[in-house]
Protein backbone atom coordinates (compact mmCIF):
# COMPACT_ATOMS: atom_id res chain seq x y z
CA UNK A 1 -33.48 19.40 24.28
CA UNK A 2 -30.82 19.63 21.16
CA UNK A 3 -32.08 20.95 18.34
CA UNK A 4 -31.71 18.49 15.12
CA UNK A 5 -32.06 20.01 11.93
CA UNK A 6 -33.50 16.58 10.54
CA UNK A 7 -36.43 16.66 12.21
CA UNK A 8 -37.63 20.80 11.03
CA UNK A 9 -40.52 19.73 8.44
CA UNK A 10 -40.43 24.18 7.38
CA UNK A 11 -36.76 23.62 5.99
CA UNK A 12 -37.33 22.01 2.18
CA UNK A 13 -33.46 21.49 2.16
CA UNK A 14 -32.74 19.00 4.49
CA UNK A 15 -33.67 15.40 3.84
CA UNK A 16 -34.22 12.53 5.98
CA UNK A 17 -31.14 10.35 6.58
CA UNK A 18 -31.22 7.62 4.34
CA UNK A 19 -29.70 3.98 5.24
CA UNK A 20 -28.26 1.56 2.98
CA UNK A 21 -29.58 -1.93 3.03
CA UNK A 22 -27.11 -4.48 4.46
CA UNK A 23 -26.55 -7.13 1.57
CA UNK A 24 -25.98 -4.05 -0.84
CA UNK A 25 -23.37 -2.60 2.02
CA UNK A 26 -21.39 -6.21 1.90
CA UNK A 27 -22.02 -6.77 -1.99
CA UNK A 28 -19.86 -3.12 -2.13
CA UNK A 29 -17.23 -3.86 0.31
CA UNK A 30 -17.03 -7.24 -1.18
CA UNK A 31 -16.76 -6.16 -4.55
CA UNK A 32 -13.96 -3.80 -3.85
CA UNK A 33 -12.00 -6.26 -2.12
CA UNK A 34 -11.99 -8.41 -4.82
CA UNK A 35 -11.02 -5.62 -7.43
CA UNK A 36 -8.46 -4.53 -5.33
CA UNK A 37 -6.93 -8.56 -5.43
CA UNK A 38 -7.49 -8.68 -9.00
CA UNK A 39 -5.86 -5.96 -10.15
CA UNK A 40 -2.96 -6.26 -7.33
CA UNK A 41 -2.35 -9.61 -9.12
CA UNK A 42 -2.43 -8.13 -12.49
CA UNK A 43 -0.47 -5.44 -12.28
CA UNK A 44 2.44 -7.93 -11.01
CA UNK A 45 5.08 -8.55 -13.17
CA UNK A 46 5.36 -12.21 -14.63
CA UNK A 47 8.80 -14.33 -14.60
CA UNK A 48 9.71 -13.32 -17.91
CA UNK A 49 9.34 -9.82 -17.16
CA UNK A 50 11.36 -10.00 -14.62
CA UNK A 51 14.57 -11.92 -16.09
CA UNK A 52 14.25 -9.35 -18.72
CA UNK A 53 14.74 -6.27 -16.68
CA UNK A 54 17.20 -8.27 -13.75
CA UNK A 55 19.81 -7.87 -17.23
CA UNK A 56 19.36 -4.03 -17.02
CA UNK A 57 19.75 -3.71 -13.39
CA UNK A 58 23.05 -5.37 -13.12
CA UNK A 59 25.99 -3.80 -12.12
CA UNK A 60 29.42 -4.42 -13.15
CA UNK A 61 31.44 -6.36 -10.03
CA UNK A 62 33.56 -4.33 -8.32
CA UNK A 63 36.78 -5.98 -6.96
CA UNK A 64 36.73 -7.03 -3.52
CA UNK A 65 38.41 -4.55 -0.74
CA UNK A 66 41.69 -5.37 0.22
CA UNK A 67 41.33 -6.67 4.07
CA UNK A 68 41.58 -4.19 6.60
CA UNK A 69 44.40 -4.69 8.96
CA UNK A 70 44.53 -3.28 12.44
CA UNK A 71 48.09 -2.03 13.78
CA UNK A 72 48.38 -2.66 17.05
CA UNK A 73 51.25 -1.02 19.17
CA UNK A 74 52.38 -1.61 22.86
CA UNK A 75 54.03 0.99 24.92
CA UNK A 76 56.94 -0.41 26.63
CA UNK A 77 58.17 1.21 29.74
């Protein structure tokens, strides 16, 4: 028989497992999720925001490559 600690009533340390009640256990989870969407959708930069920064990030065009040409040589015999 395994010995569980729980169950010693001469050990004033150890309490009884308590359980959560089920609504209160969804309420939390539900509650987080929502926070979680809330401030995802929050913290999300709006259009303006965006067009304001896009001029920062731009860099200056480079000019394009000049085309790459293959030289191809045949050995005659």
């Amino acid at each position: 028989m395994p010995f569980d600690p729980s169950q010693d009533p001469a050990d004033p340390l150890v309490s009884l497992p308590r359980r959560i009640p089920r609504p209160l256990l969804f309420a939390g989870v539900a509650g987080a999720c929502l926070l979680g969407a809330g401030l995802g959708l929050w913290a999300r930069p709006s259009d303006l925001e965006r067009e304001l920064t896009a001029g920062h990030h731009l860099r200056p065009p480079t000019p394009p490559a000049a085309p790459r040409q293959i030289e191809i040589r045949v050995d005659r015999p």
